[in-house]
PDB file of N, CA and C in Angstrom:
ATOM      1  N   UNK A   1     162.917  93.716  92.703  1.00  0.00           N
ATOM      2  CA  UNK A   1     161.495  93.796  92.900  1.00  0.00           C
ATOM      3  C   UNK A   1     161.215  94.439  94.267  1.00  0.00           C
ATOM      4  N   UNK A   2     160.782  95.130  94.174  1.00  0.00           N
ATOM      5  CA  UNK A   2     160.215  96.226  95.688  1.00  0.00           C
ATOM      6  C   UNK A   2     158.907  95.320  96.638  1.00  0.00           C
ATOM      7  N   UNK A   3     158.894  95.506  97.605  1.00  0.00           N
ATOM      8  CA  UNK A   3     157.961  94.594  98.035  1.00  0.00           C
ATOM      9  C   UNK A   3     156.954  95.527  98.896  1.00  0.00           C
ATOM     10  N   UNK A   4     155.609  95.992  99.183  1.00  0.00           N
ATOM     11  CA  UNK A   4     154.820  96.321  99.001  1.00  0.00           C
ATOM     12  C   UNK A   4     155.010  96.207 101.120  1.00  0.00           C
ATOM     13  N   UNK A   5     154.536  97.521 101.487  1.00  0.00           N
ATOM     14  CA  UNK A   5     154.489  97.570 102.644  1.00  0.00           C
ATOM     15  C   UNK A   5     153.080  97.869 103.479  1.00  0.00           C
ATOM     16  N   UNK A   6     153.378  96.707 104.183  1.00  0.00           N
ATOM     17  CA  UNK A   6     152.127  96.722 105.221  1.00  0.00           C
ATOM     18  C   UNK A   6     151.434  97.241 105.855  1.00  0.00           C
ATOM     19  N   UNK A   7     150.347  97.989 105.953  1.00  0.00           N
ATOM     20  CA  UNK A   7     149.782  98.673 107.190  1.00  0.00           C
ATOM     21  C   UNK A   7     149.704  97.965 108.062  1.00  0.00           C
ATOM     22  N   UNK A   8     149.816  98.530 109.345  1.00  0.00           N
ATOM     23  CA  UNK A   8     149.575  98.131 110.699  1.00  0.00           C
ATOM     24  C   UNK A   8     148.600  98.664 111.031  1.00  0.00           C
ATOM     25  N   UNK A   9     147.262  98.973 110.397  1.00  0.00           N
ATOM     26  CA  UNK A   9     146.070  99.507 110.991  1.00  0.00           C
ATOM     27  C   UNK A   9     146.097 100.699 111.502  1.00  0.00           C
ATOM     28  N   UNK A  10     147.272 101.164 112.321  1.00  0.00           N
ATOM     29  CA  UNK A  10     147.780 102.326 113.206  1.00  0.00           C
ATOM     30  C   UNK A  10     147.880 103.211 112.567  1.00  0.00           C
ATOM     31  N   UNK A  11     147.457 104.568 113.277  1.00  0.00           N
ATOM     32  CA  UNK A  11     147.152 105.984 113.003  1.00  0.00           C
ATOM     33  C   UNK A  11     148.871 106.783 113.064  1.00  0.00           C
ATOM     34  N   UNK A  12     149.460 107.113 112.435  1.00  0.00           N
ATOM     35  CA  UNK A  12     150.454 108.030 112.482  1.00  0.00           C
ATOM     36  C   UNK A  12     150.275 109.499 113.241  1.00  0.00           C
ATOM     37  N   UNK A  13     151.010 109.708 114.006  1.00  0.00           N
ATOM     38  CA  UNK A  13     151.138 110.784 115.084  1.00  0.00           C
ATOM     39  C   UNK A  13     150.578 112.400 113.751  1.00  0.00           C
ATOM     40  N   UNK A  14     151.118 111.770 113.084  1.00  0.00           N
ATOM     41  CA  UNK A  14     150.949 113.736 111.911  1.00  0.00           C
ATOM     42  C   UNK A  14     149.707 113.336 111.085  1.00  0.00           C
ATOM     43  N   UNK A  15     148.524 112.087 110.879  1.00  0.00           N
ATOM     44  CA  UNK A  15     147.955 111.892 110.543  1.00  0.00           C
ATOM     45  C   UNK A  15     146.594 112.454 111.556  1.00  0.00           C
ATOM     46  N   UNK A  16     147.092 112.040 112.668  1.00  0.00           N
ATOM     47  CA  UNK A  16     146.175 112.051 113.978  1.00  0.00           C
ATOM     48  C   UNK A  16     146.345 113.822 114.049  1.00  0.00           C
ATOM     49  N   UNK A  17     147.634 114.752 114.093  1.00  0.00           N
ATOM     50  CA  UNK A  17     147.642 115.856 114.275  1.00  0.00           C
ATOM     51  C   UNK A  17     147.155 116.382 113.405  1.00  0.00           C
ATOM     52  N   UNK A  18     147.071 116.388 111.897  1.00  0.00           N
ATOM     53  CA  UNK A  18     146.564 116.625 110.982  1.00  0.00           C
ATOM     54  C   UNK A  18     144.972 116.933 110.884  1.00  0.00           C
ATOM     55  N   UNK A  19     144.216 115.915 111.040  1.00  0.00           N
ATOM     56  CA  UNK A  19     142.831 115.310 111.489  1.00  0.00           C
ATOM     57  C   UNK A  19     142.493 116.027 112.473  1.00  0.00           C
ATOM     58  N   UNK A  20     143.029 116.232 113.751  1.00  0.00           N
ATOM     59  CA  UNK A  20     142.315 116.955 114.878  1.00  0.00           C
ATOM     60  C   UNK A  20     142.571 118.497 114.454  1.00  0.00           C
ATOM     61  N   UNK A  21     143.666 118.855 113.677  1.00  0.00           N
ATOM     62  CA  UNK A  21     143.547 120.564 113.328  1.00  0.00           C
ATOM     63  C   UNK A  21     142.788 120.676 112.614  1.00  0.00           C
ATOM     64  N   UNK A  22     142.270 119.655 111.966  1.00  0.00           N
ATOM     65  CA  UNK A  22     141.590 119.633 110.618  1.00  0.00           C
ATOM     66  C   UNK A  22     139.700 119.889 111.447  1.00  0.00           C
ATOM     67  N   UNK A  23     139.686 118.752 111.903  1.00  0.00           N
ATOM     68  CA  UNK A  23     138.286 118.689 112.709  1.00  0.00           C
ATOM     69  C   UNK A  23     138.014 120.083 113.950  1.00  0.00           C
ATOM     70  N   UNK A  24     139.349 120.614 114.555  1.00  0.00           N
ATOM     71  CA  UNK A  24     138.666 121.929 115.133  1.00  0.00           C
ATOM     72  C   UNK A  24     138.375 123.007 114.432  1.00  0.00           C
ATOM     73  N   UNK A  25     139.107 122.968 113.363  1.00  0.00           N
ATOM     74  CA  UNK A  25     138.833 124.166 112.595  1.00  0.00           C
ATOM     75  C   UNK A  25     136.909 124.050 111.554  1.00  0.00           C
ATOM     76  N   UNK A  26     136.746 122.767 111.383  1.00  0.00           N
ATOM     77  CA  UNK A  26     135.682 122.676 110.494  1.00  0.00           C
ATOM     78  C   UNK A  26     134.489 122.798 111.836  1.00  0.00           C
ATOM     79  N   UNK A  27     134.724 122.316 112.701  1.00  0.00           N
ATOM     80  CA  UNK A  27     133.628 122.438 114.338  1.00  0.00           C
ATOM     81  C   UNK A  27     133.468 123.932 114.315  1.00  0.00           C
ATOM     82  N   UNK A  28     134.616 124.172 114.252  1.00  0.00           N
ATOM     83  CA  UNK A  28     134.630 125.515 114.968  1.00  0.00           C
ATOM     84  C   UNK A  28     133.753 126.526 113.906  1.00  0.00           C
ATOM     85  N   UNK A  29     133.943 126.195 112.174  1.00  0.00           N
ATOM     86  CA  UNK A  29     133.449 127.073 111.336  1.00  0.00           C
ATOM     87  C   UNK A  29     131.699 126.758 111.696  1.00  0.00           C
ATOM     88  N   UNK A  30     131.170 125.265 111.651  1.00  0.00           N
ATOM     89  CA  UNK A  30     129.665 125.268 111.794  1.00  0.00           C
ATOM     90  C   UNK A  30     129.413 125.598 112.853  1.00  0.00           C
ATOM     91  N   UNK A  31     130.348 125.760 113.774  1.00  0.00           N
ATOM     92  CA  UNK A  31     129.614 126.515 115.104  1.00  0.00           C
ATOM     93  C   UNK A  31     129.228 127.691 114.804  1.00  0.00           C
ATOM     94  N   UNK A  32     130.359 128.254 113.748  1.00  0.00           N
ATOM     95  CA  UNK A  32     129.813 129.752 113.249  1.00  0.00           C
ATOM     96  C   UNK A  32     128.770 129.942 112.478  1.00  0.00           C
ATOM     97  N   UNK A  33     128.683 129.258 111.896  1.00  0.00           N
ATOM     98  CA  UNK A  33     127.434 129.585 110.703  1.00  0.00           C
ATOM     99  C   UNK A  33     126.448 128.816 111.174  1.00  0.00           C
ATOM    100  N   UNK A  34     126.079 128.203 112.432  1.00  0.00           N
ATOM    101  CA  UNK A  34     125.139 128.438 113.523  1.00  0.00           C
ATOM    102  C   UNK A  34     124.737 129.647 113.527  1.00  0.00           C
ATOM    103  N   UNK A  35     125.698 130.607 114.764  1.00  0.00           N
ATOM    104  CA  UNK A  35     125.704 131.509 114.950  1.00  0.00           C
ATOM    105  C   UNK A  35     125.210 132.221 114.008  1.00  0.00           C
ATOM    106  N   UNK A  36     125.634 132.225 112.840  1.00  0.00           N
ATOM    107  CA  UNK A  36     125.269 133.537 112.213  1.00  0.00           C
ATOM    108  C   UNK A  36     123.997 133.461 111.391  1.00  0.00           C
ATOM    109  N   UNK A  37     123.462 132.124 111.457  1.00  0.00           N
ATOM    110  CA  UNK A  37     122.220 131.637 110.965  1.00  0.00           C
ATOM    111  C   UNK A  37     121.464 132.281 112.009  1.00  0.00           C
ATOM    112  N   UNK A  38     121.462 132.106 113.177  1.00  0.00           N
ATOM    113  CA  UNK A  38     120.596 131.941 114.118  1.00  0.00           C
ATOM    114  C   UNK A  38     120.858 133.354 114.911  1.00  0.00           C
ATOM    115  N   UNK A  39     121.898 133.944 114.824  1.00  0.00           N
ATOM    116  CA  UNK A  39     122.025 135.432 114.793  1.00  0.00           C
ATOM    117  C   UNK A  39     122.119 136.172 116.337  1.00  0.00           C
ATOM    118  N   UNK A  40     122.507 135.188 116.811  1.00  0.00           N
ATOM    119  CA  UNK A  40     122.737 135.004 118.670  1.00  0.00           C
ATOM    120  C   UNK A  40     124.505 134.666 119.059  1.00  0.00           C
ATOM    121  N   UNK A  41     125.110 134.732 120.363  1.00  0.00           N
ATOM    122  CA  UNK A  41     126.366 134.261 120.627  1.00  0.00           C
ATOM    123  C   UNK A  41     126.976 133.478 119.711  1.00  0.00           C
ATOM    124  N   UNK A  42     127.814 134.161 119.211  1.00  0.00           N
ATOM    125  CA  UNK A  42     128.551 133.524 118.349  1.00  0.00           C
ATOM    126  C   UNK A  42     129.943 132.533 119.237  1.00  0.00           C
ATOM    127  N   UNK A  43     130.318 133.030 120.362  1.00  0.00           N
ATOM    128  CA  UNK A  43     131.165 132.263 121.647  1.00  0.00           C
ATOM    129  C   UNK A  43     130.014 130.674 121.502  1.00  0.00           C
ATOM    130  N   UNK A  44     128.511 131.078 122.304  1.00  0.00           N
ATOM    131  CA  UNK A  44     128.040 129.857 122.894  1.00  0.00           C
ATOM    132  C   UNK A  44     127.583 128.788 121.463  1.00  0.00           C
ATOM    133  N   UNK A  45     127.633 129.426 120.354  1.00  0.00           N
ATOM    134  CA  UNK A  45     127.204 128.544 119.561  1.00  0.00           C
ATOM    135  C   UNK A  45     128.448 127.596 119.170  1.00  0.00           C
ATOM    136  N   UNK A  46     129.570 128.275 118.878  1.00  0.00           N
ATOM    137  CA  UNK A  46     130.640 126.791 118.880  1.00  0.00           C
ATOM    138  C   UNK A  46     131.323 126.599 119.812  1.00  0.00           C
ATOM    139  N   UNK A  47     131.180 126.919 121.043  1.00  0.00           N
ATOM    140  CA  UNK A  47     131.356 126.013 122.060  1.00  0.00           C
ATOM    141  C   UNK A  47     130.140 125.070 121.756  1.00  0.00           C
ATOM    142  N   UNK A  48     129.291 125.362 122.045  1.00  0.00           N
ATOM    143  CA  UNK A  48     128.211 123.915 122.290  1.00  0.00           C
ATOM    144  C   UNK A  48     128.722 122.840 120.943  1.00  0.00           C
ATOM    145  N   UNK A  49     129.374 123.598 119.831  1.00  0.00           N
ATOM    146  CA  UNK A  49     129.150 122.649 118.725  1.00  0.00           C
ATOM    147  C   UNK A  49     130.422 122.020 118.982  1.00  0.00           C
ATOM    148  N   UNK A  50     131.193 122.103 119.510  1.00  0.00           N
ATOM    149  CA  UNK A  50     132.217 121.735 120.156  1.00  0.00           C
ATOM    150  C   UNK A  50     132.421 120.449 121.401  1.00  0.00           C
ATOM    151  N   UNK A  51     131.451 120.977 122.261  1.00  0.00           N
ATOM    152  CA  UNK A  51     130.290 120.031 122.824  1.00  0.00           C
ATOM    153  C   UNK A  51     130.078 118.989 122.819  1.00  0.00           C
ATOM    154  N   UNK A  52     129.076 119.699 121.096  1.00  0.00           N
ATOM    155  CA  UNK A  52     128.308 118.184 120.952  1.00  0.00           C
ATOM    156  C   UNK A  52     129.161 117.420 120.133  1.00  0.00           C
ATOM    157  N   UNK A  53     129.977 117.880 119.027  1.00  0.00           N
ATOM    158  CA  UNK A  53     131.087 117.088 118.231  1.00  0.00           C
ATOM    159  C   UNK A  53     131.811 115.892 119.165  1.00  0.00           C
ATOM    160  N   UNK A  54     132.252 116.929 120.287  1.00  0.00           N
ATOM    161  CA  UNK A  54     133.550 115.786 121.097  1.00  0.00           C
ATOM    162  C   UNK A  54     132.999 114.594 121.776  1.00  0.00           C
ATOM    163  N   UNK A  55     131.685 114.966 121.994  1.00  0.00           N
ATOM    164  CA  UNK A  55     130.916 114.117 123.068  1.00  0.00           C
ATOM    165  C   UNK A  55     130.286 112.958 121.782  1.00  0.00           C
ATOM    166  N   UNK A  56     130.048 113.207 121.235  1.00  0.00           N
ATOM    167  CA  UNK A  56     129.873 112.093 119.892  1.00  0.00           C
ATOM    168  C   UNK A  56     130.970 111.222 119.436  1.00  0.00           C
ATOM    169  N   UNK A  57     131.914 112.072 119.315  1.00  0.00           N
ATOM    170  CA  UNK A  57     133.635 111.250 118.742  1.00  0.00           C
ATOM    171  C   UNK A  57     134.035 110.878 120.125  1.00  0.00           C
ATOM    172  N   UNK A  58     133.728 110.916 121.292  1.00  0.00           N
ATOM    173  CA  UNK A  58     134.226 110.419 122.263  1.00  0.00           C
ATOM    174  C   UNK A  58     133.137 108.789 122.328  1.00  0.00           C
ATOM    175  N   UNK A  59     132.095 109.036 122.368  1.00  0.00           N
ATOM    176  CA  UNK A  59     131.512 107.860 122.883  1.00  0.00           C
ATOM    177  C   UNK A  59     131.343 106.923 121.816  1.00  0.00           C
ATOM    178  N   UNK A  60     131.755 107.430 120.281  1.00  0.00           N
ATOM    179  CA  UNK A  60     131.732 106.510 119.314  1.00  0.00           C
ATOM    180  C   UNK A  60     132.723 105.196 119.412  1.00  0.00           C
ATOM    181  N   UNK A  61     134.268 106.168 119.979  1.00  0.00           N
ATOM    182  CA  UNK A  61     135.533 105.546 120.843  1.00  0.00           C
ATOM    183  C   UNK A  61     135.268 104.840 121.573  1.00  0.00           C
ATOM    184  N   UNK A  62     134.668 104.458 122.377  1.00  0.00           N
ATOM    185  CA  UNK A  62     134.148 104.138 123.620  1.00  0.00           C
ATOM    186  C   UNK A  62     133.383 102.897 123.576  1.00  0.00           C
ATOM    187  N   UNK A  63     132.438 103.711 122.727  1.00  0.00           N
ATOM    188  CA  UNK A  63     130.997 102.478 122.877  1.00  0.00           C
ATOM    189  C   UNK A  63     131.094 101.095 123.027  1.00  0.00           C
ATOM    190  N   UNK A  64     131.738 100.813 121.586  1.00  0.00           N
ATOM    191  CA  UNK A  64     131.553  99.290 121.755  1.00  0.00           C
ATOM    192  C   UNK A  64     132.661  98.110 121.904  1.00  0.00           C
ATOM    193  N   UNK A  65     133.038  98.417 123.694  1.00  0.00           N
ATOM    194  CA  UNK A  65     133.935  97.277 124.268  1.00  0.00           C
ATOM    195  C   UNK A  65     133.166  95.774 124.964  1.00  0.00           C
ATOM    196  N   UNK A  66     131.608  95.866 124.635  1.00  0.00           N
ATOM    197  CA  UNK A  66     131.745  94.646 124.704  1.00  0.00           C
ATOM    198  C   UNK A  66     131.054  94.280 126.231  1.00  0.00           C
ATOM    199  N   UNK A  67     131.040  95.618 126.783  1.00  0.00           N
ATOM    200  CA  UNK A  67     130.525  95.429 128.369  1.00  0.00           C
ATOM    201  C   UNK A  67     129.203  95.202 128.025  1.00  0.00           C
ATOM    202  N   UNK A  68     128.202  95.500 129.085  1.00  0.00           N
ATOM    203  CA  UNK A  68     126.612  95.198 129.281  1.00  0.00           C
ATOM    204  C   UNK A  68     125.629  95.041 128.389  1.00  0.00           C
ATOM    205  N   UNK A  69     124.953  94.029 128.338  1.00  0.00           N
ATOM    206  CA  UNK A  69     123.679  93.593 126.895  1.00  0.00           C
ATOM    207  C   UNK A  69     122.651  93.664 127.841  1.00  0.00           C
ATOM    208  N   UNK A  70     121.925  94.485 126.881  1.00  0.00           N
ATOM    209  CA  UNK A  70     120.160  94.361 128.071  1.00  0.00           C
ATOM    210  C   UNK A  70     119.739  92.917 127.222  1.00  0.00           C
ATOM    211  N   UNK A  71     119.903  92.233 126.535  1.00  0.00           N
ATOM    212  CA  UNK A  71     119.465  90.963 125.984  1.00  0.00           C
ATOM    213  C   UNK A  71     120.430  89.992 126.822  1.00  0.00           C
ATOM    214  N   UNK A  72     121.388  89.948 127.237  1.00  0.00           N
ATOM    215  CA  UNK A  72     122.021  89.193 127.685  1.00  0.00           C
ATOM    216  C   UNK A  72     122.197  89.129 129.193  1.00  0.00           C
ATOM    217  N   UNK A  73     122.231  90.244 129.831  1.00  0.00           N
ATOM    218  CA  UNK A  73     121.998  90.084 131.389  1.00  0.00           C
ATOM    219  C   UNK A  73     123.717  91.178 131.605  1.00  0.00           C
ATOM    220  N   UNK A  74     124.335  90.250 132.629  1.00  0.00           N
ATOM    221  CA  UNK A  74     125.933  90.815 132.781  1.00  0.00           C
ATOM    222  C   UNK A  74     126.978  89.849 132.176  1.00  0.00           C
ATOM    223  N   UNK A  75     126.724  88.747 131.149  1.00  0.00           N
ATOM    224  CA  UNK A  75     127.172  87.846 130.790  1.00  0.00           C
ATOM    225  C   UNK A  75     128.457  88.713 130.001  1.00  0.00           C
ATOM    226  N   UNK A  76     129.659  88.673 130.161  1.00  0.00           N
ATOM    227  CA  UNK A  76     130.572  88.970 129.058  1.00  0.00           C
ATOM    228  C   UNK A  76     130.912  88.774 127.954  1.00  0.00           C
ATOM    229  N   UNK A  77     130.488  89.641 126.959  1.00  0.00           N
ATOM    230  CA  UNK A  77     130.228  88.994 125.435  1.00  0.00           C
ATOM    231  C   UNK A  77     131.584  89.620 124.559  1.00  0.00           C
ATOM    232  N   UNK A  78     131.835  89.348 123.106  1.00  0.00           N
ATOM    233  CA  UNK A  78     132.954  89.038 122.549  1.00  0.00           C
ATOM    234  C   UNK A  78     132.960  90.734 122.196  1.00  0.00           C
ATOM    235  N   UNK A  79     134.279  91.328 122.733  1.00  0.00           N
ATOM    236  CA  UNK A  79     133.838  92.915 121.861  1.00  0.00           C
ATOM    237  C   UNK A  79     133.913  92.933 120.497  1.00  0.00           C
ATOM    238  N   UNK A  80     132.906  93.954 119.836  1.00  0.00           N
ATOM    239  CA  UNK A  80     132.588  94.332 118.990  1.00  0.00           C
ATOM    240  C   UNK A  80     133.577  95.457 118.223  1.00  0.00           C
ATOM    241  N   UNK A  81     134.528  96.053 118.940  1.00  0.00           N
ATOM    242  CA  UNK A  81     135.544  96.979 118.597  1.00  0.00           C
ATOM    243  C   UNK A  81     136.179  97.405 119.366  1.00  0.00           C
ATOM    244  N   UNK A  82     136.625  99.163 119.457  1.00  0.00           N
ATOM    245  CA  UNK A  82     137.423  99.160 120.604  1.00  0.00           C
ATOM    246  C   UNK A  82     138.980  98.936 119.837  1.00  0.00           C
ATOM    247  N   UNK A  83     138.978  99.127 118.670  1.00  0.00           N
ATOM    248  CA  UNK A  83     140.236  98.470 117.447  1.00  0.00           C
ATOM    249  C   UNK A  83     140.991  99.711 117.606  1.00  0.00           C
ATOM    250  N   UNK A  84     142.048  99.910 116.847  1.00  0.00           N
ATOM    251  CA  UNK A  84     143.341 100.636 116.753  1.00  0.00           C
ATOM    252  C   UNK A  84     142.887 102.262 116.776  1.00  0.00           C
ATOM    253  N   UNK A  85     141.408 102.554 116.359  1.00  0.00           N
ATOM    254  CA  UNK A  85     141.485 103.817 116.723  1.00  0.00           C
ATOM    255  C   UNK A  85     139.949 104.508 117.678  1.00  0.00           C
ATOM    256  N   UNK A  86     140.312 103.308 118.877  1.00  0.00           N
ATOM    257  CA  UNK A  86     139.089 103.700 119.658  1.00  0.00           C
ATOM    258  C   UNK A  86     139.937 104.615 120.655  1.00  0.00           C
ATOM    259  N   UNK A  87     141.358 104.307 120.619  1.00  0.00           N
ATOM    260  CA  UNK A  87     141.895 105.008 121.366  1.00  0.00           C
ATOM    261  C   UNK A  87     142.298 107.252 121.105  1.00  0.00           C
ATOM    262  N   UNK A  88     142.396 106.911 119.715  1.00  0.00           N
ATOM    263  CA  UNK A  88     142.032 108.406 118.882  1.00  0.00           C
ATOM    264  C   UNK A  88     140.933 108.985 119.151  1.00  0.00           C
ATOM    265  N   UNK A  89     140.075 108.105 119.020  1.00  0.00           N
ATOM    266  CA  UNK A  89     138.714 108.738 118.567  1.00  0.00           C
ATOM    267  C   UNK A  89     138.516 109.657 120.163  1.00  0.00           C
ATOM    268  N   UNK A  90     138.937 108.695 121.415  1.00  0.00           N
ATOM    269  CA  UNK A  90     138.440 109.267 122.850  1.00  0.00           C
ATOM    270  C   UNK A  90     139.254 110.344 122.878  1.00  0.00           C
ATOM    271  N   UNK A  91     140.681 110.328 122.226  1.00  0.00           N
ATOM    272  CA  UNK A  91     141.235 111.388 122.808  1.00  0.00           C
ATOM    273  C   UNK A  91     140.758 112.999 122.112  1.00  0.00           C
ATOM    274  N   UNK A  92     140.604 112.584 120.447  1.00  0.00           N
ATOM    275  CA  UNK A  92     139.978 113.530 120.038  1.00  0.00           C
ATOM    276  C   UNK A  92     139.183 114.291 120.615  1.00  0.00           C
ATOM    277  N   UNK A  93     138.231 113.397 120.963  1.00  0.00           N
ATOM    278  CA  UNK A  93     136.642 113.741 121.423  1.00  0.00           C
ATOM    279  C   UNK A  93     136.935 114.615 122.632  1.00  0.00           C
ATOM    280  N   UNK A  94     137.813 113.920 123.493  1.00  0.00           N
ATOM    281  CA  UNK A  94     138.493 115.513 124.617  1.00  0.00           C
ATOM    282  C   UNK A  94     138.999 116.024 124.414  1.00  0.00           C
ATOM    283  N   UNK A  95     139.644 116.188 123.205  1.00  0.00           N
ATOM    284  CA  UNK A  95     140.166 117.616 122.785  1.00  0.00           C
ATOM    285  C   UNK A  95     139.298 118.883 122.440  1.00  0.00           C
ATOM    286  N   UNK A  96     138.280 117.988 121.685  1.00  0.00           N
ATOM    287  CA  UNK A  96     137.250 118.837 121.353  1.00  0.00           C
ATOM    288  C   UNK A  96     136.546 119.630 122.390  1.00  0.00           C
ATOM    289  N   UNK A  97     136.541 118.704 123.153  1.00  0.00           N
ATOM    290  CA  UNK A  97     135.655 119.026 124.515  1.00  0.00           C
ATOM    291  C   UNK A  97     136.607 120.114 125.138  1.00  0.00           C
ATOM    292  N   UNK A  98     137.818 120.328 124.701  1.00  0.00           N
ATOM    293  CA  UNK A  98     138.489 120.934 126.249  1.00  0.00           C
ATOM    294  C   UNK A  98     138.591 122.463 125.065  1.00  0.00           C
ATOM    295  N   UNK A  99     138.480 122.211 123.697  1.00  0.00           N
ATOM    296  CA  UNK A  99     138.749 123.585 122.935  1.00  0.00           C
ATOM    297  C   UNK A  99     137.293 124.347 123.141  1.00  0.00           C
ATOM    298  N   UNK A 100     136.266 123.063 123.128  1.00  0.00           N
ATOM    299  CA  UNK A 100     134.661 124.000 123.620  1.00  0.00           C
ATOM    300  C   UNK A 100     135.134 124.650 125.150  1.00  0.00           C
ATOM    301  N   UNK A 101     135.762 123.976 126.240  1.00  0.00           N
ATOM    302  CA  UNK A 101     135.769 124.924 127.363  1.00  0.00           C
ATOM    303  C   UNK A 101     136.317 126.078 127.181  1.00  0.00           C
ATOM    304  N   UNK A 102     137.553 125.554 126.471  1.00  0.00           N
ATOM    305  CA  UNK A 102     138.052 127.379 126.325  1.00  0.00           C
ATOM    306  C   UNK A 102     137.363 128.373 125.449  1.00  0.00           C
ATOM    307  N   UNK A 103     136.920 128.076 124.313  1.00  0.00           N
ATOM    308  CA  UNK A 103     136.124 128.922 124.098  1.00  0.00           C
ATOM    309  C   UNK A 103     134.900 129.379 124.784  1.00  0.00           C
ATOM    310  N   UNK A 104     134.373 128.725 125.452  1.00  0.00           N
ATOM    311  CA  UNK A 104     133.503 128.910 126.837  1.00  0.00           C
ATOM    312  C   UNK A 104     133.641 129.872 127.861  1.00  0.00           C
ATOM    313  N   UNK A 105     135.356 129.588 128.216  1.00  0.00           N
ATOM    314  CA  UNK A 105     135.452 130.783 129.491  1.00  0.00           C
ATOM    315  C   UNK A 105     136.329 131.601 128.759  1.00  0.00           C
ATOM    316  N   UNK A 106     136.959 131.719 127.634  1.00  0.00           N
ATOM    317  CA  UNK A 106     137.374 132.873 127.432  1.00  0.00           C
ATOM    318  C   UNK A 106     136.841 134.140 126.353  1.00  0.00           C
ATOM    319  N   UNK A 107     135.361 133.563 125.243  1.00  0.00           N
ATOM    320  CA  UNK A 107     134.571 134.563 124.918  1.00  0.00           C
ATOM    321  C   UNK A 107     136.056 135.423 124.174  1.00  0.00           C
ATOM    322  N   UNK A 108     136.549 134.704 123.124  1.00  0.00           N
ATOM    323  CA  UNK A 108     137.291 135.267 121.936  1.00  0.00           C
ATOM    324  C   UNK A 108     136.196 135.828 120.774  1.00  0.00           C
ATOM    325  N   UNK A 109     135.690 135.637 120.938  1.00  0.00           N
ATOM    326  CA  UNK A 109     135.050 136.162 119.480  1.00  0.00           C
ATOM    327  C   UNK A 109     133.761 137.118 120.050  1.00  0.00           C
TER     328      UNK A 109
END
């Protein structure tokens, strides 16, 4: 009888590499068809979408550890997440951010 194996919640290194080639390439296409909607820099439109993607998947990572409640004062409350892939999500989110810089200062397209 085979016995049925566990996840550990945890993100696999080629799952995570997978996912982030996966997510610059789809950023990178609506940055284009921004661009080509809107019929201006095709460079500044996916950088910014690049931008705004990483800066979203970064603070989604981020957000909720649990620090400061405007209902509660500075009282330390129980976190809310911050789980096995808050640590992905931040790094993503600067990846994203650092593929918008380069497309930023180097104006490939």
């Amino acid at each position: 009888m085979e016995e049925e194996q566990e996840s550990t919640g945890g993100m696999t290194p080629a799952i995570f590499v997978g996912g982030t080639l996966a997510s610059i390439v789809v950023v990178g296409l609506v940055g284009a068809l921004v661009a080509w909607i809107r019929g201006r820099g095709t460079d500044t439109s996916i950088a910014l979408a690049y931008y705004f993607v990483g800066g979203i998947v970064f603070l989604v990572g981020s957000f909720p550890t649990g620090g400061f409640s405007l209902t509660r004062g500075r009282t330390r409350r129980r976190p809310t997440g911050g789980g096995t892939f808050a640590g992905p999500s931040m790094l993503l989110g600067t990846l994203l951010i650092g593929v918008g810089v380069i497309v930023d200062f180097t104006h490939p397209f």
